[in-house]
PDB file of N, CA and C in Angstrom:
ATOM      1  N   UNK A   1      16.884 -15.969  -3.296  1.00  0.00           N
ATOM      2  CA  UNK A   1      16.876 -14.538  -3.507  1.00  0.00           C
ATOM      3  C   UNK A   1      15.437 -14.007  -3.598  1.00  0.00           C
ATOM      4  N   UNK A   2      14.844 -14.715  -4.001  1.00  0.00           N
ATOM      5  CA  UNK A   2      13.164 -14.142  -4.151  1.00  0.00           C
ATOM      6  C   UNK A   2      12.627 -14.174  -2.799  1.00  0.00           C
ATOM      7  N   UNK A   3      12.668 -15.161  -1.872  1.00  0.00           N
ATOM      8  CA  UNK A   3      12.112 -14.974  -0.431  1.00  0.00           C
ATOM      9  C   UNK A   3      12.382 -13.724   0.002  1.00  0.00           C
ATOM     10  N   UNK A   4      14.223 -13.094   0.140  1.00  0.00           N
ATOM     11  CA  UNK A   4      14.650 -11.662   0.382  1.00  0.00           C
ATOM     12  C   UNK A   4      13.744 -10.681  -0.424  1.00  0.00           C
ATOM     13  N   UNK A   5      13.738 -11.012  -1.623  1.00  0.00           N
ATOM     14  CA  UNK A   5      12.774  -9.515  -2.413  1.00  0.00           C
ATOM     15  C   UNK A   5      11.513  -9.517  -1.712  1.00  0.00           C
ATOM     16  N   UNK A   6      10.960 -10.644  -1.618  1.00  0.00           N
ATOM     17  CA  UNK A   6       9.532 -10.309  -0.889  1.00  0.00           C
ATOM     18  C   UNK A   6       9.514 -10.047   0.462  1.00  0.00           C
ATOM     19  N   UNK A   7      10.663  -9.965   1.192  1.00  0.00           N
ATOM     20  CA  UNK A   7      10.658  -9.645   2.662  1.00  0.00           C
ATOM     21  C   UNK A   7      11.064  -7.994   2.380  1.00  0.00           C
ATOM     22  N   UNK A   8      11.774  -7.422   1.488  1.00  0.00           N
ATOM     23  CA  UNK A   8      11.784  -6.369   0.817  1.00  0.00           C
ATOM     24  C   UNK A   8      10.695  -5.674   0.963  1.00  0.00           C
ATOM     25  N   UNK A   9       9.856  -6.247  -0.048  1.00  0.00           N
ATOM     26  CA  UNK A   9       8.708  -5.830  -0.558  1.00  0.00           C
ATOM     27  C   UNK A   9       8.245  -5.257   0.568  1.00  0.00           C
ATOM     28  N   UNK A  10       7.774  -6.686   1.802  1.00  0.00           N
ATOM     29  CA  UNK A  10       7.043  -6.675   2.958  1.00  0.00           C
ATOM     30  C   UNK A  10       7.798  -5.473   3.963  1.00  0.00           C
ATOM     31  N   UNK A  11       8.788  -5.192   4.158  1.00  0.00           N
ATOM     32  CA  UNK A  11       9.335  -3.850   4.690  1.00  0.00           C
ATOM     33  C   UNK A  11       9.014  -2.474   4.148  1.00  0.00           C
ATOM     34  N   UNK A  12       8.694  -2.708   3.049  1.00  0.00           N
ATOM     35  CA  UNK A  12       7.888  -1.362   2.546  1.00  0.00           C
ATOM     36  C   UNK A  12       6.660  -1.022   2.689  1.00  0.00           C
ATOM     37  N   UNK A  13       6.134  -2.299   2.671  1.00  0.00           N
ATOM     38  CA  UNK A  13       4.736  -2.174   3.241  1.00  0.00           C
ATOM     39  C   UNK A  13       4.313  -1.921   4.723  1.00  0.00           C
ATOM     40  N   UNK A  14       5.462  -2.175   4.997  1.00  0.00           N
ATOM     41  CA  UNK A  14       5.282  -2.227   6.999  1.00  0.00           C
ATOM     42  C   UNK A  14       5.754  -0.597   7.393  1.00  0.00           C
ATOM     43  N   UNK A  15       6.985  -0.109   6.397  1.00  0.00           N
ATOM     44  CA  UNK A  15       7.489   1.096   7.023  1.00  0.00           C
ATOM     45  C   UNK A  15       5.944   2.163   6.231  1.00  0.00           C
ATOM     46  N   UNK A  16       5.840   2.512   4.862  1.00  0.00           N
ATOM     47  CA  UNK A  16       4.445   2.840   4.731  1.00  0.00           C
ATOM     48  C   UNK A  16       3.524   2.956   5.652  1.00  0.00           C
ATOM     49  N   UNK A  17       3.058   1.327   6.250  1.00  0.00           N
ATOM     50  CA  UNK A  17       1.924   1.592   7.103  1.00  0.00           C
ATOM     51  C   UNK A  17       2.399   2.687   8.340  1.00  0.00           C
ATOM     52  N   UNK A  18       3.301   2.111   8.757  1.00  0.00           N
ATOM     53  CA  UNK A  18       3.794   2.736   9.924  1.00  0.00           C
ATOM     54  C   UNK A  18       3.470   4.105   9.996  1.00  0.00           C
ATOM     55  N   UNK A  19       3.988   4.630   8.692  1.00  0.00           N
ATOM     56  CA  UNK A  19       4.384   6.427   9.024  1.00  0.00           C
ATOM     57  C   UNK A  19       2.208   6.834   8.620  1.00  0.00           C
ATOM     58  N   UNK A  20       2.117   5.643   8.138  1.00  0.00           N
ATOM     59  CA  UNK A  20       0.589   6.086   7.859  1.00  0.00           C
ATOM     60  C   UNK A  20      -0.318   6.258   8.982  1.00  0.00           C
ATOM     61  N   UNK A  21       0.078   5.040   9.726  1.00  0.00           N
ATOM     62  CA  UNK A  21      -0.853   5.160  11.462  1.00  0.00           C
ATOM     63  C   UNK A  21      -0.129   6.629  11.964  1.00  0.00           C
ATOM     64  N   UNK A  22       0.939   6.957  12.040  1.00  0.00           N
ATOM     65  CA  UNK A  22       1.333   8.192  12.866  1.00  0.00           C
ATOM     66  C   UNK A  22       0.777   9.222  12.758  1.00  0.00           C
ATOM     67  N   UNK A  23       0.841   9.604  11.092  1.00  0.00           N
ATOM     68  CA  UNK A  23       0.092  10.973  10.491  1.00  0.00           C
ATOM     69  C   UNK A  23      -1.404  10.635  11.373  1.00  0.00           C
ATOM     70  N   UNK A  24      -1.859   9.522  11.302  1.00  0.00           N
ATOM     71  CA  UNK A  24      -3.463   9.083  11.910  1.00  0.00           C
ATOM     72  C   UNK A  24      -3.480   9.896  13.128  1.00  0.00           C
ATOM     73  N   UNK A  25      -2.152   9.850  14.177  1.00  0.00           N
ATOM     74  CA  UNK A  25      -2.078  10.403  15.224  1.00  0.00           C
ATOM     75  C   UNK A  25      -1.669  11.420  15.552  1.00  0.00           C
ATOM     76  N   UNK A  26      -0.821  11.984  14.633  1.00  0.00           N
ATOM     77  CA  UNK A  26      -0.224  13.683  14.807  1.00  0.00           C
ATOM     78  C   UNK A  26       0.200  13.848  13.392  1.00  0.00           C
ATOM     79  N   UNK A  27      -0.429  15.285  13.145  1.00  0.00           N
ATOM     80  CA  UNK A  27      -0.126  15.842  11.780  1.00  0.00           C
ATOM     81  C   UNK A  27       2.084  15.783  11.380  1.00  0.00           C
ATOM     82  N   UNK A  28       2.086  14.915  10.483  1.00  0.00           N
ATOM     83  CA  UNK A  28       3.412  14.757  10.071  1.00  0.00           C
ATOM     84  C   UNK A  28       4.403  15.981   9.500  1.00  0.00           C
ATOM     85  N   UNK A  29       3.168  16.516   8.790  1.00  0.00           N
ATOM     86  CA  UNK A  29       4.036  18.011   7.837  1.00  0.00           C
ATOM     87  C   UNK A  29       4.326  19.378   8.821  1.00  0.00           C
ATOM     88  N   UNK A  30       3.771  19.048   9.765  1.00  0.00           N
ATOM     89  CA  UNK A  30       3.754  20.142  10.783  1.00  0.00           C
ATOM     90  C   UNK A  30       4.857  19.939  11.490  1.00  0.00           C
ATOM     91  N   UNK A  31       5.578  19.054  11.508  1.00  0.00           N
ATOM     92  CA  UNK A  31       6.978  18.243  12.383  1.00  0.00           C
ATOM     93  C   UNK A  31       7.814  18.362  11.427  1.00  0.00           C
ATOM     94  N   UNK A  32       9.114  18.874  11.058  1.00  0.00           N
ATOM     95  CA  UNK A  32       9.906  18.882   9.823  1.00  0.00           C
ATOM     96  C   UNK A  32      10.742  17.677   9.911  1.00  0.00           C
ATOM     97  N   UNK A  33      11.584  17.272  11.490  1.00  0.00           N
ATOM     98  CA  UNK A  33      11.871  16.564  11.034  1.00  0.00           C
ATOM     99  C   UNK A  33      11.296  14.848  10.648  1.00  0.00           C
ATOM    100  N   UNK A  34      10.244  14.460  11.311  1.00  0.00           N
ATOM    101  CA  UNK A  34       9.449  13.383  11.007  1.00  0.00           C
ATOM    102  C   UNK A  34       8.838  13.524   9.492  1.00  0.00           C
ATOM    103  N   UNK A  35       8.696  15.060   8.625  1.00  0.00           N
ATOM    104  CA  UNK A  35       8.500  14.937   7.414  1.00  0.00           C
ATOM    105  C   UNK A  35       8.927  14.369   6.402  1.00  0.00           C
ATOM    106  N   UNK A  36      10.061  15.051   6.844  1.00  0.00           N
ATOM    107  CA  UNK A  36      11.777  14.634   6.405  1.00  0.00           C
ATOM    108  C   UNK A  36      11.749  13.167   5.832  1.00  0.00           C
ATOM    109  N   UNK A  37      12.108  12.447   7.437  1.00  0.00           N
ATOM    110  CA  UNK A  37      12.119  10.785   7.479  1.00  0.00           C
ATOM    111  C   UNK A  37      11.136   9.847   6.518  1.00  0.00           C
ATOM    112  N   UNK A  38       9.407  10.521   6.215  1.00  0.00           N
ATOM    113  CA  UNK A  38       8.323  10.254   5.883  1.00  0.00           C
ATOM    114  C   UNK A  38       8.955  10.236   4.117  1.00  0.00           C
ATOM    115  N   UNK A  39       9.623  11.226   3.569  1.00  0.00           N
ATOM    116  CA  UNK A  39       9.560  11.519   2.429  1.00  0.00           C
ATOM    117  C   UNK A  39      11.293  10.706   2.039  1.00  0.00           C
ATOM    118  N   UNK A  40      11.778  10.740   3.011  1.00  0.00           N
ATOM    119  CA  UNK A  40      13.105   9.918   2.468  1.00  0.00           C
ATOM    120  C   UNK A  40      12.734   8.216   2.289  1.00  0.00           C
ATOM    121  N   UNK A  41      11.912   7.959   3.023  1.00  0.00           N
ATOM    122  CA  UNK A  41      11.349   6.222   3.095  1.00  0.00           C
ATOM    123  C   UNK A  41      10.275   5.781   2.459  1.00  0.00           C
ATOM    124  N   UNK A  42       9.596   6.748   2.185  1.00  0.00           N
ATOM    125  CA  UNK A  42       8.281   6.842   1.168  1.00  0.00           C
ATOM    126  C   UNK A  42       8.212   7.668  -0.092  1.00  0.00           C
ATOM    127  N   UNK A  43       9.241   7.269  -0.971  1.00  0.00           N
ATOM    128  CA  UNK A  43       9.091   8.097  -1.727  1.00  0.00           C
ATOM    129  C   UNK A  43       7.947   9.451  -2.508  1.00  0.00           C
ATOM    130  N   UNK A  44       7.001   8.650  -2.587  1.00  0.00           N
ATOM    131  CA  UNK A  44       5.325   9.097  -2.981  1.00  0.00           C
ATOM    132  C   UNK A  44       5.002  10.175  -2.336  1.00  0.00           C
ATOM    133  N   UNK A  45       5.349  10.240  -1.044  1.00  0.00           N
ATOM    134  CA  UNK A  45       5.101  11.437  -0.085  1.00  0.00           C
ATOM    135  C   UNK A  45       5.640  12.715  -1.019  1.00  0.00           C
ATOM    136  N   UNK A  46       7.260  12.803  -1.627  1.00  0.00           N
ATOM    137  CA  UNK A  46       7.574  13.828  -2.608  1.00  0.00           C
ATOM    138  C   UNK A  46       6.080  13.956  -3.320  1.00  0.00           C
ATOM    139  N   UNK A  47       5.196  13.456  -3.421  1.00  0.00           N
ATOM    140  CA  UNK A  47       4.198  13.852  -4.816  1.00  0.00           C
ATOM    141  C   UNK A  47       3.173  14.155  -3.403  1.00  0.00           C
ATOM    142  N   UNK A  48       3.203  15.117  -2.610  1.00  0.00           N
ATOM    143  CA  UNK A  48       2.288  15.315  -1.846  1.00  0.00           C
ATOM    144  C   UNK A  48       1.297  16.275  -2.540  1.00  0.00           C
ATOM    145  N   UNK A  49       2.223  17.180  -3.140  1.00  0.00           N
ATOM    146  CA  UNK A  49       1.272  18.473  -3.533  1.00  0.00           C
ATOM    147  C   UNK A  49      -0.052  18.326  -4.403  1.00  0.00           C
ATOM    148  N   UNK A  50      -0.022  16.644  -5.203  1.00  0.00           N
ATOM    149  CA  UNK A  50      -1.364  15.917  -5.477  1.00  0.00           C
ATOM    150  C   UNK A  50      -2.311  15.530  -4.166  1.00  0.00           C
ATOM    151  N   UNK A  51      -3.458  14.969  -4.277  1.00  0.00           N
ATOM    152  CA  UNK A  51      -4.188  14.407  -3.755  1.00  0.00           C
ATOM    153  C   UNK A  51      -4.170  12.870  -3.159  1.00  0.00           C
ATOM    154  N   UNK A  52      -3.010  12.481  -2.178  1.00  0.00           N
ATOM    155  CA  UNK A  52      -2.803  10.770  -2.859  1.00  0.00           C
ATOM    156  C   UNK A  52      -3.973  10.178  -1.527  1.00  0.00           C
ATOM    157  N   UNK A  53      -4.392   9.103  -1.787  1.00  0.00           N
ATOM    158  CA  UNK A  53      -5.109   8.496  -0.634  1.00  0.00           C
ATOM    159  C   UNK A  53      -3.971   7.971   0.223  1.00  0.00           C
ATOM    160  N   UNK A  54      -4.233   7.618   1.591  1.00  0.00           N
ATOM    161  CA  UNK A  54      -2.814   6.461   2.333  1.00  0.00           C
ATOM    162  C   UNK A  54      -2.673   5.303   1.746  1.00  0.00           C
ATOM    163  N   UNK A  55      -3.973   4.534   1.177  1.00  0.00           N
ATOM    164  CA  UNK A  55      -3.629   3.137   0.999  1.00  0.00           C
ATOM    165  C   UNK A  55      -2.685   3.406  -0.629  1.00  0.00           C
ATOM    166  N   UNK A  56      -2.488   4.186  -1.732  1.00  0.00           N
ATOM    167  CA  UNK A  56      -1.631   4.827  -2.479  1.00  0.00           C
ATOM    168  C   UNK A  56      -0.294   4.684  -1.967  1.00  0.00           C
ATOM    169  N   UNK A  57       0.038   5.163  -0.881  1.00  0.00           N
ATOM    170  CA  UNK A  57       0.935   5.638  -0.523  1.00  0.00           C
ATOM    171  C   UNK A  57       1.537   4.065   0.147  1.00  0.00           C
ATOM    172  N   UNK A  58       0.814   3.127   0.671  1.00  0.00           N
ATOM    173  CA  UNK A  58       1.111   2.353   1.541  1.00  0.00           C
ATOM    174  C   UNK A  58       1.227   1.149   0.497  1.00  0.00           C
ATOM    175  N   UNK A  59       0.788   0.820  -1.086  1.00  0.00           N
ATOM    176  CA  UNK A  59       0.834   0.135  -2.198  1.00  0.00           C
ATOM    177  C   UNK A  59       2.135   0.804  -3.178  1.00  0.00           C
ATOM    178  N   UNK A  60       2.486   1.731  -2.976  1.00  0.00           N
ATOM    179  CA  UNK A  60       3.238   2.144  -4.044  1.00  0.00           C
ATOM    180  C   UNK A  60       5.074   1.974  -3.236  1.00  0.00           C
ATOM    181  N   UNK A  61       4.809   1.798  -2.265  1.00  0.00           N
ATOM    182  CA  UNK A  61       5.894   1.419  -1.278  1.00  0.00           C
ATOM    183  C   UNK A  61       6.135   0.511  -1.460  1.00  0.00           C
ATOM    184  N   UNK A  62       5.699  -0.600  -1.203  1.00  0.00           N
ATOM    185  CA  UNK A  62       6.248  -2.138  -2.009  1.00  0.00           C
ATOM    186  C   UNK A  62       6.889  -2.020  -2.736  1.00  0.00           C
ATOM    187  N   UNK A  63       6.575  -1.895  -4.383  1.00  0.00           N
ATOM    188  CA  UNK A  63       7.085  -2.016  -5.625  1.00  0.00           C
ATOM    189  C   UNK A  63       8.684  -1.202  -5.407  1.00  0.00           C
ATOM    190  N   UNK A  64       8.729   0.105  -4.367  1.00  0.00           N
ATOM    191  CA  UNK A  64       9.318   0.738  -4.494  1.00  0.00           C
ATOM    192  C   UNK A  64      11.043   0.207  -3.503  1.00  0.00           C
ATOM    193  N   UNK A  65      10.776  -0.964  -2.657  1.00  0.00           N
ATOM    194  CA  UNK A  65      11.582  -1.664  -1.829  1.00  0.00           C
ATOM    195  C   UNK A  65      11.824  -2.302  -2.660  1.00  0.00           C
ATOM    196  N   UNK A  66      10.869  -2.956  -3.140  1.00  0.00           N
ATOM    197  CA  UNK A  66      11.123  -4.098  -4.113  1.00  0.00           C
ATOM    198  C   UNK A  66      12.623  -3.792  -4.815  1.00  0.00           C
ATOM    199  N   UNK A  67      12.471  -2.776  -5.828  1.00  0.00           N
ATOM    200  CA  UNK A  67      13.525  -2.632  -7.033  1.00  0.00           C
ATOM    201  C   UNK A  67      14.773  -2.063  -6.007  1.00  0.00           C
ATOM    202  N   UNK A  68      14.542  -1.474  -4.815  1.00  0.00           N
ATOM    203  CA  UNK A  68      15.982  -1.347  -4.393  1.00  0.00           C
ATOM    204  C   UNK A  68      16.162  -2.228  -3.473  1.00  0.00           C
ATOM    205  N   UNK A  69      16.078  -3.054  -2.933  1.00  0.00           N
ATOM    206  CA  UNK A  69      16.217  -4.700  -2.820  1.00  0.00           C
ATOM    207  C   UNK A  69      16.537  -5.487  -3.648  1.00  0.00           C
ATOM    208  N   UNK A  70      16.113  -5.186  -4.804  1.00  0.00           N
ATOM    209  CA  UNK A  70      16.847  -6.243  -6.079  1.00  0.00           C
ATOM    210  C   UNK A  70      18.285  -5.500  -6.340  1.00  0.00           C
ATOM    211  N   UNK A  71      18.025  -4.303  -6.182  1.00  0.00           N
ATOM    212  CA  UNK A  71      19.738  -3.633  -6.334  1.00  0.00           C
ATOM    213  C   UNK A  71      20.582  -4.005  -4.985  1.00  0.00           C
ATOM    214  N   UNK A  72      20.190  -3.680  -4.080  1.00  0.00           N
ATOM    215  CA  UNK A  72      21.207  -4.165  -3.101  1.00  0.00           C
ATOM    216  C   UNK A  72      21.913  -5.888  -3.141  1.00  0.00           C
ATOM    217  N   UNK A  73      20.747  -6.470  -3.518  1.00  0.00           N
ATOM    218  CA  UNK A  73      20.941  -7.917  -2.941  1.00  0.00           C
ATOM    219  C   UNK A  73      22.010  -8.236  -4.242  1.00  0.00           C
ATOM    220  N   UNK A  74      21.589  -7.511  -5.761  1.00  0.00           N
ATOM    221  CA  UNK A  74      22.412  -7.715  -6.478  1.00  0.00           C
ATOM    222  C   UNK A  74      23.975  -6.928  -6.690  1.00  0.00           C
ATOM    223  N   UNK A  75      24.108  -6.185  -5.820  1.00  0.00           N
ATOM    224  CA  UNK A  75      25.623  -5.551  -5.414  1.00  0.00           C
ATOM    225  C   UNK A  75      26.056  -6.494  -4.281  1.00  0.00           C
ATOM    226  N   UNK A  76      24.970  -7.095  -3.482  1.00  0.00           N
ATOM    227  CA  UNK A  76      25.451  -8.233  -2.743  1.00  0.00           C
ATOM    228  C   UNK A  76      26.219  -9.473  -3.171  1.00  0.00           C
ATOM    229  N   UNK A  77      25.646  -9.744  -4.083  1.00  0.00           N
ATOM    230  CA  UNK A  77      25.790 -11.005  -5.176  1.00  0.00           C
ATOM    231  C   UNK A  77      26.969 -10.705  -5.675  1.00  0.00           C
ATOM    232  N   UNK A  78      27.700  -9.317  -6.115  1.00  0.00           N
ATOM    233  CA  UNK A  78      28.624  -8.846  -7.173  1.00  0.00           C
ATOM    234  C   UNK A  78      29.607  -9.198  -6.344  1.00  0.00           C
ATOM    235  N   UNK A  79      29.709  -8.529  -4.957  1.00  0.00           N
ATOM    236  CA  UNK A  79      30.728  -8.466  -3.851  1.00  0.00           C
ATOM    237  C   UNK A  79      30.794 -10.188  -3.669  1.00  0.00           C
ATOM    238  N   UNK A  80      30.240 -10.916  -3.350  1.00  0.00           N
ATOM    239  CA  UNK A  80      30.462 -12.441  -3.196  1.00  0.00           C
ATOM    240  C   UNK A  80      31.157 -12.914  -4.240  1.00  0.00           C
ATOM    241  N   UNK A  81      30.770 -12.518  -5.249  1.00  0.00           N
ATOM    242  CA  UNK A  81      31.369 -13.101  -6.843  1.00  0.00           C
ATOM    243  C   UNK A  81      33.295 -12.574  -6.790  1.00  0.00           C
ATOM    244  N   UNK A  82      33.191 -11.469  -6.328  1.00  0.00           N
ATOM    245  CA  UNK A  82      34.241 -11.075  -6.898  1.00  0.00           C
ATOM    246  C   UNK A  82      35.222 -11.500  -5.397  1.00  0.00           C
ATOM    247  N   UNK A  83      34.814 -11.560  -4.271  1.00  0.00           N
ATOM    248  CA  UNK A  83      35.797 -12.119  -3.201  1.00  0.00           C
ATOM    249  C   UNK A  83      36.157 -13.437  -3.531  1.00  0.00           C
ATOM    250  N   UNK A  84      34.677 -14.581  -4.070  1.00  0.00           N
ATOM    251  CA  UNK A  84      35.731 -15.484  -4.235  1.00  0.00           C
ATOM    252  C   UNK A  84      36.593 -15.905  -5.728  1.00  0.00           C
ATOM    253  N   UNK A  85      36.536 -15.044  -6.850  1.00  0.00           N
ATOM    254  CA  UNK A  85      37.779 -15.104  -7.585  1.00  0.00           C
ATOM    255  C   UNK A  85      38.820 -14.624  -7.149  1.00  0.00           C
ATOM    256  N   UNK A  86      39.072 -13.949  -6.447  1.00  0.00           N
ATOM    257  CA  UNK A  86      40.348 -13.089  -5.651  1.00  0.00           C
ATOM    258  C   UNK A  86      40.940 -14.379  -4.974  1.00  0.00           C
TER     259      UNK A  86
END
């Protein structure tokens, strides 16, 4: 289960970078719906109206896969548990 959290982790860090190189290439907030996508997958982006740097934005994404990766994998775990007492 820990290899999955850190591949977690590592998907947050990858989708982060991602939307980070784009803004690099075309202004994001100016596009509503690519804003949209930016702020549903990156949470942090909601706290735009601060000052955040990208690498902020591209570190605070991890932690943030992380804990809903530990929730999924552990509703994963629940659903296995409970098919095989049935």
């Amino acid at each position: 289960m820990k290899r999955r959290l850190v591949l977690w982790a590592f998907a947050g860090l990858l989708v982060a970078s991602s939307w980070v190189l784009l803004s690099l290439v075309i202004p994001l907030w100016s596009q509503p719906l690519l804003w949209t996508l930016a702020q549903l997958s990156c949470p942090i982006v909601l706290f735009s109206h601060f000052a955040i740097q990208w690498y902020w934005v591209i570190l605070s994404n991890a932690p943030v896969y992380l804990v809903l990766g530990a929730m999924v994998e552990g509703f994963i775990r629940l659903a296995r548990l409970r098919s095989e007492s049935v």
